[in-house]
N, C-alpha and C. Protein backbone atom coordinates (compact mmCIF):
# COMPACT_ATOMS: atom_id res chain seq x y z
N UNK A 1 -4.27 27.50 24.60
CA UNK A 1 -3.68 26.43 25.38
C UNK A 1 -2.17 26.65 25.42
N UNK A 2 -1.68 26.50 26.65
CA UNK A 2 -0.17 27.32 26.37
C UNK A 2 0.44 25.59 26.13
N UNK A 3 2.26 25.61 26.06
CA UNK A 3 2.83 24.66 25.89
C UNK A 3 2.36 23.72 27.05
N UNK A 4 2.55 23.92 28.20
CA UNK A 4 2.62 23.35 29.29
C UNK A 4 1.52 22.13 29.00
N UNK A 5 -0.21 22.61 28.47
CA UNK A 5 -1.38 21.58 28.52
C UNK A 5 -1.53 21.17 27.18
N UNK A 6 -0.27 20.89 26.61
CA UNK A 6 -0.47 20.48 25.60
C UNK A 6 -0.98 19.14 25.75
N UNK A 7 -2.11 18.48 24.90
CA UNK A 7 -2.82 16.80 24.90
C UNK A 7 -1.58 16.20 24.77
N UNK A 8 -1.70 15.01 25.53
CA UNK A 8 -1.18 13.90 25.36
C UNK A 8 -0.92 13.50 23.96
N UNK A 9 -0.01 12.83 23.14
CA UNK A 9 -0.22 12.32 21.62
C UNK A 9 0.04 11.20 21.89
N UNK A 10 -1.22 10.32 20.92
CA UNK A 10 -1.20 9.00 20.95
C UNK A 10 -0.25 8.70 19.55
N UNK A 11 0.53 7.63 19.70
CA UNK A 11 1.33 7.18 19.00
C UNK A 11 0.92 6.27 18.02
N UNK A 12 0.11 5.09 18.91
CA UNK A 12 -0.39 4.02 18.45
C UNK A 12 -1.90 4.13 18.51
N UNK A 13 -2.86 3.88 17.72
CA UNK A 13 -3.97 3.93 18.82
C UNK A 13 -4.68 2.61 18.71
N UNK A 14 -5.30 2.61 19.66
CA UNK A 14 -5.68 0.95 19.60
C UNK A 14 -6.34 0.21 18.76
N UNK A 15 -7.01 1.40 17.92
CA UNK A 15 -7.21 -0.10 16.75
C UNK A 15 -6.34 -0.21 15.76
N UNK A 16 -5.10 0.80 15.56
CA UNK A 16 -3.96 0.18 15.10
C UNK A 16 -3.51 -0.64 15.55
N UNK A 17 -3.33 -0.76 17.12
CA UNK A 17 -2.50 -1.60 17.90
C UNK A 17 -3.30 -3.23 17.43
N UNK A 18 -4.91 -3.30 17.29
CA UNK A 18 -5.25 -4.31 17.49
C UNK A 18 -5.22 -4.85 15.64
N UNK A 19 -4.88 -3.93 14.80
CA UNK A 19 -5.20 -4.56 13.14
C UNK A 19 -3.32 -4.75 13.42
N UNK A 20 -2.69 -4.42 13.80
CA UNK A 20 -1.31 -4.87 13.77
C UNK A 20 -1.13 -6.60 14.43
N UNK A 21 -1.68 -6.82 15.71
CA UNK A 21 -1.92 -7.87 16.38
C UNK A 21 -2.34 -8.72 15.65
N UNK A 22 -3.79 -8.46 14.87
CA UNK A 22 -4.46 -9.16 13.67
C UNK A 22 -3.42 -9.77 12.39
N UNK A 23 -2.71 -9.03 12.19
CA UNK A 23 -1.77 -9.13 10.89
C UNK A 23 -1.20 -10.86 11.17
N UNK A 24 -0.94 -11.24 9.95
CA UNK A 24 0.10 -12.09 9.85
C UNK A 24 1.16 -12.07 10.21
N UNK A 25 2.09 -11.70 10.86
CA UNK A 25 3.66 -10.57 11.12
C UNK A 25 3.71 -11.70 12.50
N UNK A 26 5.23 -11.69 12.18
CA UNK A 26 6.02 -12.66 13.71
C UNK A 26 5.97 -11.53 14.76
N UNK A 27 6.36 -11.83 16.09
CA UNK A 27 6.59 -10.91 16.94
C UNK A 27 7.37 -10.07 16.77
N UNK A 28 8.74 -9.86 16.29
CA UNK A 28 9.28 -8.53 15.32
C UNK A 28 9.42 -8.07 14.38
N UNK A 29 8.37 -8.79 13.37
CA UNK A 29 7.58 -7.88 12.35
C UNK A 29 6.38 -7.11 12.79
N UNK A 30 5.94 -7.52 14.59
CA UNK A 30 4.48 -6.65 14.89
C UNK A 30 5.39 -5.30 15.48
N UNK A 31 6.45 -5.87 16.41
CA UNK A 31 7.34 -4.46 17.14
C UNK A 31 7.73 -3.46 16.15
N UNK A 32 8.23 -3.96 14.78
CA UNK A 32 8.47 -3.30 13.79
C UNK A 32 7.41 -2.18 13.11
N UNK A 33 6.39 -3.01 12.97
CA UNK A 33 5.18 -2.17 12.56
C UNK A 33 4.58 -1.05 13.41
N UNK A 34 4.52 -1.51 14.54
CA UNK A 34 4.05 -0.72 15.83
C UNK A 34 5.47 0.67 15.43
N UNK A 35 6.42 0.30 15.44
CA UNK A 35 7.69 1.56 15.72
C UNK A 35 7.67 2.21 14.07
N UNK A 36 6.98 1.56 12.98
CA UNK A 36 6.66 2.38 12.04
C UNK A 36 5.79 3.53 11.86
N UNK A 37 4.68 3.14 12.60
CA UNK A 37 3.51 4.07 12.43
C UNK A 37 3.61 4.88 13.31
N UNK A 38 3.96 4.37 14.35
CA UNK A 38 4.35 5.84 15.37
C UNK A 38 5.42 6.77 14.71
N UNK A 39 6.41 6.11 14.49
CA UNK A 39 7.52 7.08 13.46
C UNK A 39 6.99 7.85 13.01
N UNK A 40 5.84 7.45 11.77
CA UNK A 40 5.30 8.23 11.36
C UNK A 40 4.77 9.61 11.78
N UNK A 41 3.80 8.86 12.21
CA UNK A 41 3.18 9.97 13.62
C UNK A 41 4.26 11.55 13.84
N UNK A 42 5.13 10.74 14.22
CA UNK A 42 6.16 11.69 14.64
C UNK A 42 6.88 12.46 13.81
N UNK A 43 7.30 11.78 12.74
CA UNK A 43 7.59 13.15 11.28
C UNK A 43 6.83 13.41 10.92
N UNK A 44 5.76 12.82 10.90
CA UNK A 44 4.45 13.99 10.52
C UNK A 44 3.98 15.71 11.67
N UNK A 45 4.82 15.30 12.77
CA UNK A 45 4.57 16.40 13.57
C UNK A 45 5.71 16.99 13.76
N UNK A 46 7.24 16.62 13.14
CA UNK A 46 8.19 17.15 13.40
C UNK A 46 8.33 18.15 11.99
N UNK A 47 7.56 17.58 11.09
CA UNK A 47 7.52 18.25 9.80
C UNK A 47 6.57 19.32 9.89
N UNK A 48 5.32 19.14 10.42
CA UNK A 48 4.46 20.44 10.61
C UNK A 48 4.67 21.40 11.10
N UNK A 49 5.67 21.38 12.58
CA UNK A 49 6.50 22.01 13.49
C UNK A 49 7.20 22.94 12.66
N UNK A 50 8.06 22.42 11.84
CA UNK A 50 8.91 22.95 10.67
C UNK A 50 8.08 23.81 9.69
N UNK A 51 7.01 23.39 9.70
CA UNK A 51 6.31 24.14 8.48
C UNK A 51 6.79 23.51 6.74
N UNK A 52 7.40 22.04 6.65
CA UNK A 52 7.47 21.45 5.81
C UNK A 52 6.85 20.46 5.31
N UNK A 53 7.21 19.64 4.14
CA UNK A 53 6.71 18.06 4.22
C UNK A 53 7.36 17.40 4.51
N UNK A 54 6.78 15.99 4.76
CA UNK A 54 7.28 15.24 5.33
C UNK A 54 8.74 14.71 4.60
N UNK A 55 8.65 14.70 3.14
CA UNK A 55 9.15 14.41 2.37
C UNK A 55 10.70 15.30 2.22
N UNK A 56 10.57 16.16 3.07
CA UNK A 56 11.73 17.64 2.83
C UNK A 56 12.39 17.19 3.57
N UNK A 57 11.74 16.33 4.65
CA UNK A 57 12.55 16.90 6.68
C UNK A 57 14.31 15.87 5.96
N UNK A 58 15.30 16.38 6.38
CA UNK A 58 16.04 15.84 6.65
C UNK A 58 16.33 14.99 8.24
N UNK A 59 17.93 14.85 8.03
CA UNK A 59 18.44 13.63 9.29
C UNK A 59 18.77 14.67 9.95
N UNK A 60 18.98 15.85 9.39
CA UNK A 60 19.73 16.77 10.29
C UNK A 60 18.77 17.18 11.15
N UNK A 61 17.43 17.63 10.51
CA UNK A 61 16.54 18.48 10.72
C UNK A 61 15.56 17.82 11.96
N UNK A 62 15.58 16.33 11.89
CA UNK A 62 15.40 15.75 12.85
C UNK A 62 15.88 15.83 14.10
N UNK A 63 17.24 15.25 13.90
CA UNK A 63 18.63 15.36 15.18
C UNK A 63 17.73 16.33 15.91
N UNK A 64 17.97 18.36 14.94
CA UNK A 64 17.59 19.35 15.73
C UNK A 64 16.39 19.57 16.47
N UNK A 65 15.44 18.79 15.71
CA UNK A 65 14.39 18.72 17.00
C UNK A 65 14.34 17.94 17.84
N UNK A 66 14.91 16.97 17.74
CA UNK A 66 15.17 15.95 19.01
C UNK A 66 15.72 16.89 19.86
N UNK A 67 16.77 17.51 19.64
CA UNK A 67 17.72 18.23 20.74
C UNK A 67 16.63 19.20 20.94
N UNK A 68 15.96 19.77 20.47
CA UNK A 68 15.42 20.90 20.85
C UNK A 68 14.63 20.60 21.58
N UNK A 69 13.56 19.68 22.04
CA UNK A 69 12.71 18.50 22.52
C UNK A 69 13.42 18.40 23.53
N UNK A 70 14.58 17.73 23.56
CA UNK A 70 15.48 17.73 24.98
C UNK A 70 15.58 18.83 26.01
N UNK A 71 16.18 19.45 25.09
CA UNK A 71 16.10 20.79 25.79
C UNK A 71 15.31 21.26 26.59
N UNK A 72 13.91 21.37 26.31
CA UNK A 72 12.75 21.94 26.84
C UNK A 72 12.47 20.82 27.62
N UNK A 73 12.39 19.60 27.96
CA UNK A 73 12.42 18.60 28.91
C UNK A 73 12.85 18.98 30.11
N UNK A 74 14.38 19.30 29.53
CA UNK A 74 15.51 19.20 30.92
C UNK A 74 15.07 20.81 31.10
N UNK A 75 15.09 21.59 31.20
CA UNK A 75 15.00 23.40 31.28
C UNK A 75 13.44 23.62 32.02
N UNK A 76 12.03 22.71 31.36
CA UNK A 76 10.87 23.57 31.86
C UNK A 76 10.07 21.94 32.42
N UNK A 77 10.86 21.18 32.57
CA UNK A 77 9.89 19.73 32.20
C UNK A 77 9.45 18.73 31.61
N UNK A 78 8.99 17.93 31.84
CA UNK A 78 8.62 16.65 30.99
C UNK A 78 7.14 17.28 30.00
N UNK A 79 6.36 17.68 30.92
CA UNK A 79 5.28 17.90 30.94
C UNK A 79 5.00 19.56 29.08
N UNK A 80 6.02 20.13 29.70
CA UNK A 80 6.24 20.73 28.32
C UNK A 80 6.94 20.17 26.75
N UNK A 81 7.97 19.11 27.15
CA UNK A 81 8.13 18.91 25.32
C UNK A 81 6.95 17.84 25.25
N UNK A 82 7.13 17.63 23.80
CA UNK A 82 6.42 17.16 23.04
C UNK A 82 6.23 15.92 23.63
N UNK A 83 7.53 15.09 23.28
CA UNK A 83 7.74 13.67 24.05
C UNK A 83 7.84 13.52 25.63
N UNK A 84 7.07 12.53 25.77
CA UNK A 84 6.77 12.61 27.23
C UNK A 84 7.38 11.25 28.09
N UNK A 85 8.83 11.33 27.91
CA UNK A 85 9.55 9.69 28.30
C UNK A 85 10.19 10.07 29.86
């Protein structure tokens, strides 16, 4: 599968979305939760990328894949980075 067809990644998935809804949590303790687990999600794949743990990745190490993520956005497409905004 080249970059280009890479799957979609779900962030949230809905029965997170719906045990978050479930929770006790005000409306920005649910936005909060929702932008946690996706976080997650996401250093968990920015760390694999790396070939580290999650626990290693730095702020820096982040930044650089954000930019690098950018990069490949603006240069080949949306459709090729990772994030798809």
């Amino acid at each position: 599968m080249s970059d280009s067809q890479q799957p979609t990644v779900q962030f949230l998935s809905a029965e997170e979305s719906v045990d978050v809804d479930k929770a006790l949590l005000s409306t920005h303790e649910k936005f909060l939760t929702r932008l946690t687990i996706s976080s997650l999600r996401l250093l968990k794949h920015i760390a694999e990328d790396l070939g580290i743990a999650v626990e290693e990745l730095t702020h820096q190490q982040v930044i650089d894949w954000f930019e690098k993520d950018g990069k490949i956005r603006r240069e080949q497409g949306s459709d090729a980075a990772f994030l798809k905004w």
